[in-house]
PDB file of N, CA and C in Angstrom:
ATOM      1  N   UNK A   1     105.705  70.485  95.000  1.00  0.00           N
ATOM      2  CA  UNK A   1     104.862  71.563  95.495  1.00  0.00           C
ATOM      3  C   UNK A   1     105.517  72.923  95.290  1.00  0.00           C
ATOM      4  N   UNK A   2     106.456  72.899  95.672  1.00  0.00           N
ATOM      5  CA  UNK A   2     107.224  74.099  95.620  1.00  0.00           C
ATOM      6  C   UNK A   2     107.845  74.547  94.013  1.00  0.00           C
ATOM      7  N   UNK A   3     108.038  73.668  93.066  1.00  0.00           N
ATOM      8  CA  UNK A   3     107.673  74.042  91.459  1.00  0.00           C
ATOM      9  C   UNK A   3     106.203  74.943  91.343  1.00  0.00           C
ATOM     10  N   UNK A   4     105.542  74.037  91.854  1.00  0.00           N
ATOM     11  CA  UNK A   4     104.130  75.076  91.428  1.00  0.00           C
ATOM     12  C   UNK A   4     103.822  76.180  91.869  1.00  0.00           C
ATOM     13  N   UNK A   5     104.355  76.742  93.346  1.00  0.00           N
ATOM     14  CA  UNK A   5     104.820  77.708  93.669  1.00  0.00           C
ATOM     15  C   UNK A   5     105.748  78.665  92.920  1.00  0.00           C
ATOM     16  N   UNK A   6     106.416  78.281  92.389  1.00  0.00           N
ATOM     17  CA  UNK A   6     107.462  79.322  91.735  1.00  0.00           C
ATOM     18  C   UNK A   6     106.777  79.624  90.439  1.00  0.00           C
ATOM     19  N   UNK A   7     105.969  78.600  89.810  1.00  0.00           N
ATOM     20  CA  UNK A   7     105.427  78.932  88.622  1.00  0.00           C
ATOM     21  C   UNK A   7     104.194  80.231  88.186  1.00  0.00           C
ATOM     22  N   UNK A   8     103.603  79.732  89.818  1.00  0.00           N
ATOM     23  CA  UNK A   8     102.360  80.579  89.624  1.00  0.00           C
ATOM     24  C   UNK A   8     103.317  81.839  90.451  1.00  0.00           C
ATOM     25  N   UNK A   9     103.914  82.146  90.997  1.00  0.00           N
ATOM     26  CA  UNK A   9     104.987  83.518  91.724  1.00  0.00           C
ATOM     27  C   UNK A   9     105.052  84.224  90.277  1.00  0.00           C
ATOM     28  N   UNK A  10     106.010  83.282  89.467  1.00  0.00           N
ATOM     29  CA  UNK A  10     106.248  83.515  87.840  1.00  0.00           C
ATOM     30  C   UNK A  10     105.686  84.234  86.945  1.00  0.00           C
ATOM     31  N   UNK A  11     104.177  83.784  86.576  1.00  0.00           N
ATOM     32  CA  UNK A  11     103.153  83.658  85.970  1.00  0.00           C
ATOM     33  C   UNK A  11     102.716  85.120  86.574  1.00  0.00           C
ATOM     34  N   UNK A  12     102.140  85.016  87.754  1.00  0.00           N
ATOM     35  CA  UNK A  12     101.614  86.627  88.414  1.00  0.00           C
ATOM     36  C   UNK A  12     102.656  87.904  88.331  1.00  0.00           C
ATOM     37  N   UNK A  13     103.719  87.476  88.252  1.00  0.00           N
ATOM     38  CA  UNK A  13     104.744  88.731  88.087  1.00  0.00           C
ATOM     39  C   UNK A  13     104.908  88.719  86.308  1.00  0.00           C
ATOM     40  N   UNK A  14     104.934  88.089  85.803  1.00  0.00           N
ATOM     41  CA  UNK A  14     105.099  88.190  84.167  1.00  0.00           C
ATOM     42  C   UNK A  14     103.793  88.755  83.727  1.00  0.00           C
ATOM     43  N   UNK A  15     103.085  88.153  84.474  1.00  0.00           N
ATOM     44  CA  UNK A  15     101.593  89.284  84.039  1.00  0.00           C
ATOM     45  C   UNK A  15     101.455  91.022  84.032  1.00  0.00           C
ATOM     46  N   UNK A  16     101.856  90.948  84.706  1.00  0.00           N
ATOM     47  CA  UNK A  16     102.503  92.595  85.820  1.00  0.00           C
ATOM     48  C   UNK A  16     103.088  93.300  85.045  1.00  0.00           C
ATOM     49  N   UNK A  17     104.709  92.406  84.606  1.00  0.00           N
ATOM     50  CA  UNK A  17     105.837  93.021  83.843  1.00  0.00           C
ATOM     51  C   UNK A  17     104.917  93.010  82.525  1.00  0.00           C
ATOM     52  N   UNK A  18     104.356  92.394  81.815  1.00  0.00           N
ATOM     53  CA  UNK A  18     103.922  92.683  80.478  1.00  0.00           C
ATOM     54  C   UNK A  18     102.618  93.935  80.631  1.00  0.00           C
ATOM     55  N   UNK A  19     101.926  93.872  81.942  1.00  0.00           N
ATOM     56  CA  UNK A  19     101.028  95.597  81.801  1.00  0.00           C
ATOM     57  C   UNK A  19     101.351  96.461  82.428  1.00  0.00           C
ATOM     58  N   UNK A  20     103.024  96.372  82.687  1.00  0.00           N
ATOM     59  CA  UNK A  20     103.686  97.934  82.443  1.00  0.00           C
ATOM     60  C   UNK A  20     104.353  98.314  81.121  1.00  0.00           C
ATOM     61  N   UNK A  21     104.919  97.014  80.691  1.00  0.00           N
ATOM     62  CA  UNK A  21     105.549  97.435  79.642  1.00  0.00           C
ATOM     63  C   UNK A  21     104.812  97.752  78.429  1.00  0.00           C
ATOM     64  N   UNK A  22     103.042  97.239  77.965  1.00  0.00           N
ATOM     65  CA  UNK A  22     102.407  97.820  77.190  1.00  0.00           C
ATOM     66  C   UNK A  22     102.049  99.002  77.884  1.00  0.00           C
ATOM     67  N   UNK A  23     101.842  99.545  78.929  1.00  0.00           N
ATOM     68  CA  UNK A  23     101.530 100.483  79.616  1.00  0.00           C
ATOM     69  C   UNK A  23      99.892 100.143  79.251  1.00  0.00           C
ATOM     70  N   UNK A  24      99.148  99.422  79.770  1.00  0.00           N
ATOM     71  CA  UNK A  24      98.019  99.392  79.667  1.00  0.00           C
ATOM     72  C   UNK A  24      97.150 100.362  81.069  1.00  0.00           C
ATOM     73  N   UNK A  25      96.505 101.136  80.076  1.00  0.00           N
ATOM     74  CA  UNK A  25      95.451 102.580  80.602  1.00  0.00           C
ATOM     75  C   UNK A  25      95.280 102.018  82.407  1.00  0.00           C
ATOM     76  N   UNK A  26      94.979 101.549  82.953  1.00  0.00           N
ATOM     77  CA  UNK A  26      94.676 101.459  84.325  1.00  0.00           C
ATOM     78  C   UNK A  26      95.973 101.471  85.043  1.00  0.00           C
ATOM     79  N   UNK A  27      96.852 100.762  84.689  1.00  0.00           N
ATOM     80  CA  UNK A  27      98.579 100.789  85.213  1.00  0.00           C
ATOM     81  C   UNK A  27      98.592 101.551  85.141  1.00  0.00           C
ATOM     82  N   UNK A  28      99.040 102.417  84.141  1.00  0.00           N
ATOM     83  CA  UNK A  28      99.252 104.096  83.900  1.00  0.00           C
ATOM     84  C   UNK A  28      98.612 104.922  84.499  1.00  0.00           C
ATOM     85  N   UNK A  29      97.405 104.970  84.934  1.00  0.00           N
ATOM     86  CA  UNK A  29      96.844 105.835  86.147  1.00  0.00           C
ATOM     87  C   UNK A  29      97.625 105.078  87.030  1.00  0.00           C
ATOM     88  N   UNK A  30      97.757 104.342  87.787  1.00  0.00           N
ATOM     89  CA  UNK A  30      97.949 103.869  88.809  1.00  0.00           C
ATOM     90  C   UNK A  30      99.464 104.512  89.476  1.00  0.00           C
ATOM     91  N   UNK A  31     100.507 104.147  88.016  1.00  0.00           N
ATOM     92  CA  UNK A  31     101.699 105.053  88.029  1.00  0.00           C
ATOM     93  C   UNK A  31     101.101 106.491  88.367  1.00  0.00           C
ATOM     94  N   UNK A  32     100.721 106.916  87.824  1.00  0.00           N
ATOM     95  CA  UNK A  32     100.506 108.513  87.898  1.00  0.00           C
ATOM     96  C   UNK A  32      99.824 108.679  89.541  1.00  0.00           C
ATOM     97  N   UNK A  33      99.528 108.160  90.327  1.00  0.00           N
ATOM     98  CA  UNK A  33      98.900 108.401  91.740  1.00  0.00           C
ATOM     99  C   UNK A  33     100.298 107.716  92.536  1.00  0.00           C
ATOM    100  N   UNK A  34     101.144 107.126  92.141  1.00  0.00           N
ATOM    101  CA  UNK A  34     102.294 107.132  93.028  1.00  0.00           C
ATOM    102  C   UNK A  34     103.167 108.043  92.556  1.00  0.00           C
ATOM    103  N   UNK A  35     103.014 108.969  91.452  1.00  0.00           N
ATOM    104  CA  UNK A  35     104.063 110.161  91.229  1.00  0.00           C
ATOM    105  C   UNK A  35     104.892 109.532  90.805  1.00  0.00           C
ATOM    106  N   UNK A  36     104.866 108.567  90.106  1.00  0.00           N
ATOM    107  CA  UNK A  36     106.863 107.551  89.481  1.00  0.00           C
ATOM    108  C   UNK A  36     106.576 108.247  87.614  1.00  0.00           C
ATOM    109  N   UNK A  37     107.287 108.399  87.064  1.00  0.00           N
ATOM    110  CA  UNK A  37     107.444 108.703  85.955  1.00  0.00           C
ATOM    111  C   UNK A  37     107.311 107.271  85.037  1.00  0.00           C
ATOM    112  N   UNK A  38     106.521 107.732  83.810  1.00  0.00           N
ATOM    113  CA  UNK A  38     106.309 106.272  83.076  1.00  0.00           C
ATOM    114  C   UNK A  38     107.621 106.008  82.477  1.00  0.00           C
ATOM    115  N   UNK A  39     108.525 106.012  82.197  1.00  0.00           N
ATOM    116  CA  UNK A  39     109.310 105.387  81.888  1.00  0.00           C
ATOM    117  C   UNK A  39     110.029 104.159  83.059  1.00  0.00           C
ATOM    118  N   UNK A  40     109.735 104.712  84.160  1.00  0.00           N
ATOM    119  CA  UNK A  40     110.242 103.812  85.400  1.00  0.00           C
ATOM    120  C   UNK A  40     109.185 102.717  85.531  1.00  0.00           C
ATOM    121  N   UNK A  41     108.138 102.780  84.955  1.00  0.00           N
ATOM    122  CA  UNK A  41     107.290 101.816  85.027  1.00  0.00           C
ATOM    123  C   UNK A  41     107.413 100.827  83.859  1.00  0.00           C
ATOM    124  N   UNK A  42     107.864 101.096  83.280  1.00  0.00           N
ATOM    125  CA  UNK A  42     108.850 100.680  81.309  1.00  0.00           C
ATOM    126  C   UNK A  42     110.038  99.530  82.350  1.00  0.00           C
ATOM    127  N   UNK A  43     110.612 100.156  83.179  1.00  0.00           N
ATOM    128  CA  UNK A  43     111.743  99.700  83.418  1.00  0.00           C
ATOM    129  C   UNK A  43     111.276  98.329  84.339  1.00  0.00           C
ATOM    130  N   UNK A  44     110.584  99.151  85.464  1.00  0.00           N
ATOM    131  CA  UNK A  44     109.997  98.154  87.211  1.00  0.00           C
ATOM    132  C   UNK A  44     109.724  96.798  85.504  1.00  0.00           C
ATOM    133  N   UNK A  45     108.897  97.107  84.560  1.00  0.00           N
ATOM    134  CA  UNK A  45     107.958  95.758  83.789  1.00  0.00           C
ATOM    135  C   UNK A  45     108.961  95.232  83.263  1.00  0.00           C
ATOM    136  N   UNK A  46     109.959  95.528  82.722  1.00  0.00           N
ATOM    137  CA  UNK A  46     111.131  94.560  82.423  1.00  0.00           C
ATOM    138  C   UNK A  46     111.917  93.986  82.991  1.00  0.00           C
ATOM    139  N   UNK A  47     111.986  94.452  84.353  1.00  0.00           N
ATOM    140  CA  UNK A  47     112.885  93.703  85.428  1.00  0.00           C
ATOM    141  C   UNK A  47     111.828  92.620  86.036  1.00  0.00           C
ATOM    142  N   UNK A  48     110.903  92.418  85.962  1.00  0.00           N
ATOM    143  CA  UNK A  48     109.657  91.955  86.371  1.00  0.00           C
ATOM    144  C   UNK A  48     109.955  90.584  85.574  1.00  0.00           C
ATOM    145  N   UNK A  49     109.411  91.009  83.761  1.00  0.00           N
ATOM    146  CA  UNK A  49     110.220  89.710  83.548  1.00  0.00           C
ATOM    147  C   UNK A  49     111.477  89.089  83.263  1.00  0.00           C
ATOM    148  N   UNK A  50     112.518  90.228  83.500  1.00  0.00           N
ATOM    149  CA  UNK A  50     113.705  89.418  83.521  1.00  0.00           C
ATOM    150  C   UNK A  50     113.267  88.211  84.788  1.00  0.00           C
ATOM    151  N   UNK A  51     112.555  88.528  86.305  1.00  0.00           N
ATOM    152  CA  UNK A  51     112.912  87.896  86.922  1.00  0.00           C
ATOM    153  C   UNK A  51     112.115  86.837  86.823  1.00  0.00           C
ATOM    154  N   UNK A  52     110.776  87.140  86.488  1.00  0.00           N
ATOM    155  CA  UNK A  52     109.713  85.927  86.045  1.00  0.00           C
ATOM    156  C   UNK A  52     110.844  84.982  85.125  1.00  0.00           C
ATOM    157  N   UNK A  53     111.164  85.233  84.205  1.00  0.00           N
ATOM    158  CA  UNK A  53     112.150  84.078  83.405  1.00  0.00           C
ATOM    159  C   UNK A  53     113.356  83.247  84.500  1.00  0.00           C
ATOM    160  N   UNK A  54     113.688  84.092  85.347  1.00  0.00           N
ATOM    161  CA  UNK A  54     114.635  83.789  86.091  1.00  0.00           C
ATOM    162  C   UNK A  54     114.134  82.492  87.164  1.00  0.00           C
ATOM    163  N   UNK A  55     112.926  83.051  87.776  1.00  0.00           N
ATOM    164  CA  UNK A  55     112.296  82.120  88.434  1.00  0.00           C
ATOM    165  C   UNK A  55     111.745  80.768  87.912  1.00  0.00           C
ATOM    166  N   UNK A  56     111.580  81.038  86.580  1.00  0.00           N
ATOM    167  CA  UNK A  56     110.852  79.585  85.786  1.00  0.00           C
ATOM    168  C   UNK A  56     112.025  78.485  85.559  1.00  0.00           C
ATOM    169  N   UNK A  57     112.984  79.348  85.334  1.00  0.00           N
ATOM    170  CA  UNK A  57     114.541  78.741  85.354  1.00  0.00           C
ATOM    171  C   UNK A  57     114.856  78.067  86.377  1.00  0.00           C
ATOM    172  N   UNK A  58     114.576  78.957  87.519  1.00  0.00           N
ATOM    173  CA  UNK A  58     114.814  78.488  88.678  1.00  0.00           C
ATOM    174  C   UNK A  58     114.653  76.898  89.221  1.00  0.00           C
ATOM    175  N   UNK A  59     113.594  76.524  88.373  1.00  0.00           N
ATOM    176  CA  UNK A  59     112.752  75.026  88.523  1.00  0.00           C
ATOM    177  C   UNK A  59     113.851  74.259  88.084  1.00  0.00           C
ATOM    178  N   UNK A  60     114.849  74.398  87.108  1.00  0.00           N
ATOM    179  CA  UNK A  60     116.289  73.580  86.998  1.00  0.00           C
ATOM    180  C   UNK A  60     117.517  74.097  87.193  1.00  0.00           C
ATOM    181  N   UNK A  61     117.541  75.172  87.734  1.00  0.00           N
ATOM    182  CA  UNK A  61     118.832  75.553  88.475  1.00  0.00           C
ATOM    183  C   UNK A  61     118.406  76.543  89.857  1.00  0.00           C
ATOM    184  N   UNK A  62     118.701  75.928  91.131  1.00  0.00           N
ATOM    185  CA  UNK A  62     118.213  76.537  92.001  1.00  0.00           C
ATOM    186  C   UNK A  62     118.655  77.883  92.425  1.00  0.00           C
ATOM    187  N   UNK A  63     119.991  78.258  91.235  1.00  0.00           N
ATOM    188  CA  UNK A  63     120.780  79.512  91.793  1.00  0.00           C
ATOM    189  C   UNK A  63     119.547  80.832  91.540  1.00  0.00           C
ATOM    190  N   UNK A  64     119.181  80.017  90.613  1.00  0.00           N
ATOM    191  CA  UNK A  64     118.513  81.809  89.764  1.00  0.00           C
ATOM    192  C   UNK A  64     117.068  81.933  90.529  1.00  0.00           C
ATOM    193  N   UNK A  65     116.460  80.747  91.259  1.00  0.00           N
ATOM    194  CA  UNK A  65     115.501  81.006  92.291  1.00  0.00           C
ATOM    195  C   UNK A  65     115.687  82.393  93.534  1.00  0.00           C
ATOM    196  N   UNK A  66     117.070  82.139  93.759  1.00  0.00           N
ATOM    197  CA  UNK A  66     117.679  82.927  94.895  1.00  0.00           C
ATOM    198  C   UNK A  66     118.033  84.253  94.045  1.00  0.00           C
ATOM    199  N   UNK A  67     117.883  84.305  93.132  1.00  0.00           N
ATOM    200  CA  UNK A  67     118.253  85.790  92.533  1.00  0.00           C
ATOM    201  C   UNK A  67     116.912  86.564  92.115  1.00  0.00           C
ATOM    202  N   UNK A  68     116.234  85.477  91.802  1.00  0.00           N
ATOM    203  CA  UNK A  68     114.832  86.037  91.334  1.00  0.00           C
ATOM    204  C   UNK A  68     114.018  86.067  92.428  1.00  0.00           C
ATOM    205  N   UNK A  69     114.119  85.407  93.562  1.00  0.00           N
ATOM    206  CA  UNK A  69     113.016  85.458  94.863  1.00  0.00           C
ATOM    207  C   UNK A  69     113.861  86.763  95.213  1.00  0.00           C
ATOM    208  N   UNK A  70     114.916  87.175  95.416  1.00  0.00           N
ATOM    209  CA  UNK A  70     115.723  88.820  96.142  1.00  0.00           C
ATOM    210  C   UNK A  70     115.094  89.725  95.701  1.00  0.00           C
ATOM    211  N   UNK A  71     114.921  89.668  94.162  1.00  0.00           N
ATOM    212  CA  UNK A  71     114.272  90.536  93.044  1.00  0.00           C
ATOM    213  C   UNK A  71     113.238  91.088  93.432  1.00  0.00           C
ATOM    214  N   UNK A  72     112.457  89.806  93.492  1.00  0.00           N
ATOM    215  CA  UNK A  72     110.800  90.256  93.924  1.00  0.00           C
ATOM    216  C   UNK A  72     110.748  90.391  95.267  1.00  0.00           C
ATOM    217  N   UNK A  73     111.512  90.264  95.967  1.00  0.00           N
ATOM    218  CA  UNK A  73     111.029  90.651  97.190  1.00  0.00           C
ATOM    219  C   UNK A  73     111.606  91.799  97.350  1.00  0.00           C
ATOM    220  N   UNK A  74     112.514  92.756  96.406  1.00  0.00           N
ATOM    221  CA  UNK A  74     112.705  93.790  96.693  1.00  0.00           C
ATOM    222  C   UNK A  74     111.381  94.722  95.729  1.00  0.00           C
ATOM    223  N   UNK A  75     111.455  94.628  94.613  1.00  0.00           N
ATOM    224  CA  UNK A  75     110.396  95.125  93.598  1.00  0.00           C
ATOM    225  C   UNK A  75     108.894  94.834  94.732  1.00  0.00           C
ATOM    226  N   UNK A  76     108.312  94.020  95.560  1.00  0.00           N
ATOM    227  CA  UNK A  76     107.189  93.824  95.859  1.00  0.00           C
ATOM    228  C   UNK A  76     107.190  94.850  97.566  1.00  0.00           C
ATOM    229  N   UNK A  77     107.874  95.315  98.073  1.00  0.00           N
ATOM    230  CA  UNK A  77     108.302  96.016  99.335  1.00  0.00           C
ATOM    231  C   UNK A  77     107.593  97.277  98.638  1.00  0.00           C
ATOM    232  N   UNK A  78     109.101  97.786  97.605  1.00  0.00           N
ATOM    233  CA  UNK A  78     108.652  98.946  96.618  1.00  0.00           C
ATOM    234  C   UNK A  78     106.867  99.003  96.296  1.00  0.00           C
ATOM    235  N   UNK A  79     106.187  97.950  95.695  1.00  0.00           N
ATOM    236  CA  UNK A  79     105.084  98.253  95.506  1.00  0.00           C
ATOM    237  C   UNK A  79     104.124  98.452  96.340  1.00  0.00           C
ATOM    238  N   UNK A  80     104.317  97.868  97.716  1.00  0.00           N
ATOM    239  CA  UNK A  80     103.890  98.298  98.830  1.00  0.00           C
ATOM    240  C   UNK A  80     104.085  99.578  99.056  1.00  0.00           C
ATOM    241  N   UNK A  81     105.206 100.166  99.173  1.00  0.00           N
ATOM    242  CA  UNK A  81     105.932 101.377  99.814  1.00  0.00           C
ATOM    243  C   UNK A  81     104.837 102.509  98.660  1.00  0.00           C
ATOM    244  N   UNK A  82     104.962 102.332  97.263  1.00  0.00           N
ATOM    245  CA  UNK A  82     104.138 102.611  96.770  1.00  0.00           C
ATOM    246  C   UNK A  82     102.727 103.352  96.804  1.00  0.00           C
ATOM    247  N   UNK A  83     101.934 102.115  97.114  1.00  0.00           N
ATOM    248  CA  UNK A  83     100.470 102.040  97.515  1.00  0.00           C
ATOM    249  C   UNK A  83     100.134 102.645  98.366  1.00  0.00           C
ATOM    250  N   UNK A  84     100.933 102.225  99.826  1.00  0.00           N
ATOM    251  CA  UNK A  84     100.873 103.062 100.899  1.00  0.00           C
ATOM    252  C   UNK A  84     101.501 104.170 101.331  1.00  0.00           C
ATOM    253  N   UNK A  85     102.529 104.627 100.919  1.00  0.00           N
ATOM    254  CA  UNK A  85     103.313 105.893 100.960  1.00  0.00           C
ATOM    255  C   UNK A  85     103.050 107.117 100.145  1.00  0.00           C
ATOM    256  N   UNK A  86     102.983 106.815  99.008  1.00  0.00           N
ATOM    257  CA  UNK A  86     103.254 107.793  97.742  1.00  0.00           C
ATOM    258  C   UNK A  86     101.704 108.180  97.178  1.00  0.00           C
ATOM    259  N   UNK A  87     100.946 106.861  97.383  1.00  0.00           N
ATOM    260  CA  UNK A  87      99.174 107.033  96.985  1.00  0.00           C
ATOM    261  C   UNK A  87      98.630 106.859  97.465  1.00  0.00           C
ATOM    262  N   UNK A  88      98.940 106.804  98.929  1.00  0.00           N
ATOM    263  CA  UNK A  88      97.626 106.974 100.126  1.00  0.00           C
ATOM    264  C   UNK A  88      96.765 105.985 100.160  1.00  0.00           C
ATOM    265  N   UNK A  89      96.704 104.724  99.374  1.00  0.00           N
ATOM    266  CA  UNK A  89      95.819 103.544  99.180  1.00  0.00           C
ATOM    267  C   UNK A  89      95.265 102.896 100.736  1.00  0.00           C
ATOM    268  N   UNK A  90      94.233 102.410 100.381  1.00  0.00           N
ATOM    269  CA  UNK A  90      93.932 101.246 101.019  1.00  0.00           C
ATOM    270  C   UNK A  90      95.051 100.232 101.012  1.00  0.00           C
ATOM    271  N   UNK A  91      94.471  99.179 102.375  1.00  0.00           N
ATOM    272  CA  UNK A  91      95.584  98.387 102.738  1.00  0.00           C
ATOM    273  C   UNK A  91      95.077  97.424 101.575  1.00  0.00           C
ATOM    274  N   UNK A  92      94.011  97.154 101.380  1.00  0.00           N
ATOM    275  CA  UNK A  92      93.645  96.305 100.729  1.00  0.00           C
ATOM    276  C   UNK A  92      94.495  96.337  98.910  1.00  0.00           C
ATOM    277  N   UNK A  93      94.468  97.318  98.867  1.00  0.00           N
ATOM    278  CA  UNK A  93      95.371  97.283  97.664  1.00  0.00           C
ATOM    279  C   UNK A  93      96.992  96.703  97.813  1.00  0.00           C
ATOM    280  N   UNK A  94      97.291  96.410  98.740  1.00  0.00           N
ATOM    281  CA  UNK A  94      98.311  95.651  99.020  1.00  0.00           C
ATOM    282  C   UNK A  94      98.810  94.318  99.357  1.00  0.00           C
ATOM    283  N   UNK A  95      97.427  93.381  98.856  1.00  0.00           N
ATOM    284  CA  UNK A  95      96.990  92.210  99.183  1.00  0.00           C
ATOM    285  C   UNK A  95      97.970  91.298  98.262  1.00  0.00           C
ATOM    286  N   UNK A  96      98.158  91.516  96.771  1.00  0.00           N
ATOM    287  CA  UNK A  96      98.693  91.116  95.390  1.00  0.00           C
ATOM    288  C   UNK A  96      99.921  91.225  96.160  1.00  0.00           C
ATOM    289  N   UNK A  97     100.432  92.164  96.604  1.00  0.00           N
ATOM    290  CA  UNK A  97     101.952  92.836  96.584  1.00  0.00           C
ATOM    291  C   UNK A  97     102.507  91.975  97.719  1.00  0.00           C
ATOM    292  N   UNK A  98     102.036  91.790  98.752  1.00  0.00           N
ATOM    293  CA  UNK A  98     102.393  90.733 100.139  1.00  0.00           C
ATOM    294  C   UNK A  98     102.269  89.507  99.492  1.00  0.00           C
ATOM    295  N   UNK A  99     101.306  88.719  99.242  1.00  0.00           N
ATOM    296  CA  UNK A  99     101.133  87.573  98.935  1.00  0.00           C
ATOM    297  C   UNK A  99     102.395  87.120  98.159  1.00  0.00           C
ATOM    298  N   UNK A 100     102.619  87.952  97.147  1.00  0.00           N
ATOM    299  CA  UNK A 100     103.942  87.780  96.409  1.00  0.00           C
ATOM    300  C   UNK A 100     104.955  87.723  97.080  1.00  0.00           C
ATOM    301  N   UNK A 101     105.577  88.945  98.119  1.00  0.00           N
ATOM    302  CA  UNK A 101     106.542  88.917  98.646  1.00  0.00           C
ATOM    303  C   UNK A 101     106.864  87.728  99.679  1.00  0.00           C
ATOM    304  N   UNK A 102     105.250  87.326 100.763  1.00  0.00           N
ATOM    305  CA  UNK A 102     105.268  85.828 101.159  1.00  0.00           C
ATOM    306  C   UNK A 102     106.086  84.938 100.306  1.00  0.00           C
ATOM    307  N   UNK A 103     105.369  84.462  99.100  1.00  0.00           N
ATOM    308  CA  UNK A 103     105.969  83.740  98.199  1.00  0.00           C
ATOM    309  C   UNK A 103     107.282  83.627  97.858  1.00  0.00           C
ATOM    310  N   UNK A 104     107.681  85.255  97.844  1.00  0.00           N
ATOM    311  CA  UNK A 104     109.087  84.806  97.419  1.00  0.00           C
ATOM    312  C   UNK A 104     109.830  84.446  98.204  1.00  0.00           C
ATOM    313  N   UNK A 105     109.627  84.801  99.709  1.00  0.00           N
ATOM    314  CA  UNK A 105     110.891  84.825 100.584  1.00  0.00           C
ATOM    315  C   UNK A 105     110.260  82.764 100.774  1.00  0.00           C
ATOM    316  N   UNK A 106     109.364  82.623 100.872  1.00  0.00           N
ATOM    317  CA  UNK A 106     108.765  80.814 100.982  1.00  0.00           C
ATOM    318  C   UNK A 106     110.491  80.081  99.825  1.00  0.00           C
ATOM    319  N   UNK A 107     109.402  80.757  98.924  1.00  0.00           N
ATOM    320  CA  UNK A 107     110.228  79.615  97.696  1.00  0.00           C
ATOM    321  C   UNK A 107     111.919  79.876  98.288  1.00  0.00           C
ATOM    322  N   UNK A 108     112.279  81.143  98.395  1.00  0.00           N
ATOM    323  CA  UNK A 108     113.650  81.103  98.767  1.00  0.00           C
ATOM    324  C   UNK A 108     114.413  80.127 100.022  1.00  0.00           C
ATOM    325  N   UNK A 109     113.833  80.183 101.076  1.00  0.00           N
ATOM    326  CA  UNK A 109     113.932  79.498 101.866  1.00  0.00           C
ATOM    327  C   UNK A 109     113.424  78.066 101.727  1.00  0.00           C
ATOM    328  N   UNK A 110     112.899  78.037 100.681  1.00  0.00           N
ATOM    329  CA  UNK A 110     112.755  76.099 100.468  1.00  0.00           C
ATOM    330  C   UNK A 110     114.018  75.861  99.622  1.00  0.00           C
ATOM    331  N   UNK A 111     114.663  76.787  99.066  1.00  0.00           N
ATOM    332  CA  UNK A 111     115.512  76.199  98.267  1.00  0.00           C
ATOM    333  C   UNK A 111     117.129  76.844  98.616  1.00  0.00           C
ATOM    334  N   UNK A 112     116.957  77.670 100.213  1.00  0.00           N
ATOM    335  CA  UNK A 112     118.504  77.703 100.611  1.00  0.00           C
ATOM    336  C   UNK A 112     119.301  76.369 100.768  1.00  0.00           C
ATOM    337  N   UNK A 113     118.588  75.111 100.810  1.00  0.00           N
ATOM    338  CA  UNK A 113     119.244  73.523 101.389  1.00  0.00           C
ATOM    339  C   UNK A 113     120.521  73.642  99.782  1.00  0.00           C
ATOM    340  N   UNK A 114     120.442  74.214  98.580  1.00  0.00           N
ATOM    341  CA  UNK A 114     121.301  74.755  97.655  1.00  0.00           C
ATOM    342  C   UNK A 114     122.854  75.138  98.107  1.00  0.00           C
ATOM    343  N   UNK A 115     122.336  75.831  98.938  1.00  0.00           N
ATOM    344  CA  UNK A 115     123.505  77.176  99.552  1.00  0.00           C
ATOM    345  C   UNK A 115     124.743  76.465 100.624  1.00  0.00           C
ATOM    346  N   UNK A 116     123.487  75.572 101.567  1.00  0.00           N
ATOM    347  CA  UNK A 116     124.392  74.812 102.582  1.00  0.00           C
ATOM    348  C   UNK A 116     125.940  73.692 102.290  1.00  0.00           C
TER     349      UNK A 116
END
């Protein structure tokens, strides 16, 4: 259960990291109403999938779960902080961004029994 969890965590953040890093037209407004400069949005999409890779990994080495769930749960705070701070959004636009961060701290904590 918790593979398929990390996959689809994976999958939704690699989606993300690949429409910042083409900078596809709606992202790019979206950047521009939180005031972040596009190149930082170049950057947030590559760390996105460094960690998406990290997490898929994760499914046979549980270390890089715990590096890639930190990741996103720091990158997914930020996109909150984002939405609601910097662009005045609806809460509802923050639905994607929680659900994720749920997720990550889940998968992390299914797989601290690693650590012990």
């Amino acid at each position: 259960m918790i593979t398929f969890v990390q996959v689809i965590l994976a999958i939704f953040i690699l989606i993300g990291g690949f429409i910042k890093l083409f900078r596809i037209p709606f992202q790019v407004e979206h950047w521009r109403h939180y005031r972040y400069p596009l190149w930082f949005m170049s950057a947030i999409g590559l760390i996105e999938l460094i960690g998406a890779i990290g997490m898929i990994g994760g499914i046979w080495n549980q270390h890089l779960v715990l590096g890639s769930g930190i990741l996103f749960i720091i990158l997914m705070m930020g996109a909150i902080h984002a939405h609601m701070f910097r662009a005045h959004q609806s809460i509802v636009t923050v639905i994607p961004a929680t659900i994720c961060l749920i997720l990550s701290i889940v998968v992390i904590f299914w797989n601290l029994d690693v650590f012990s």
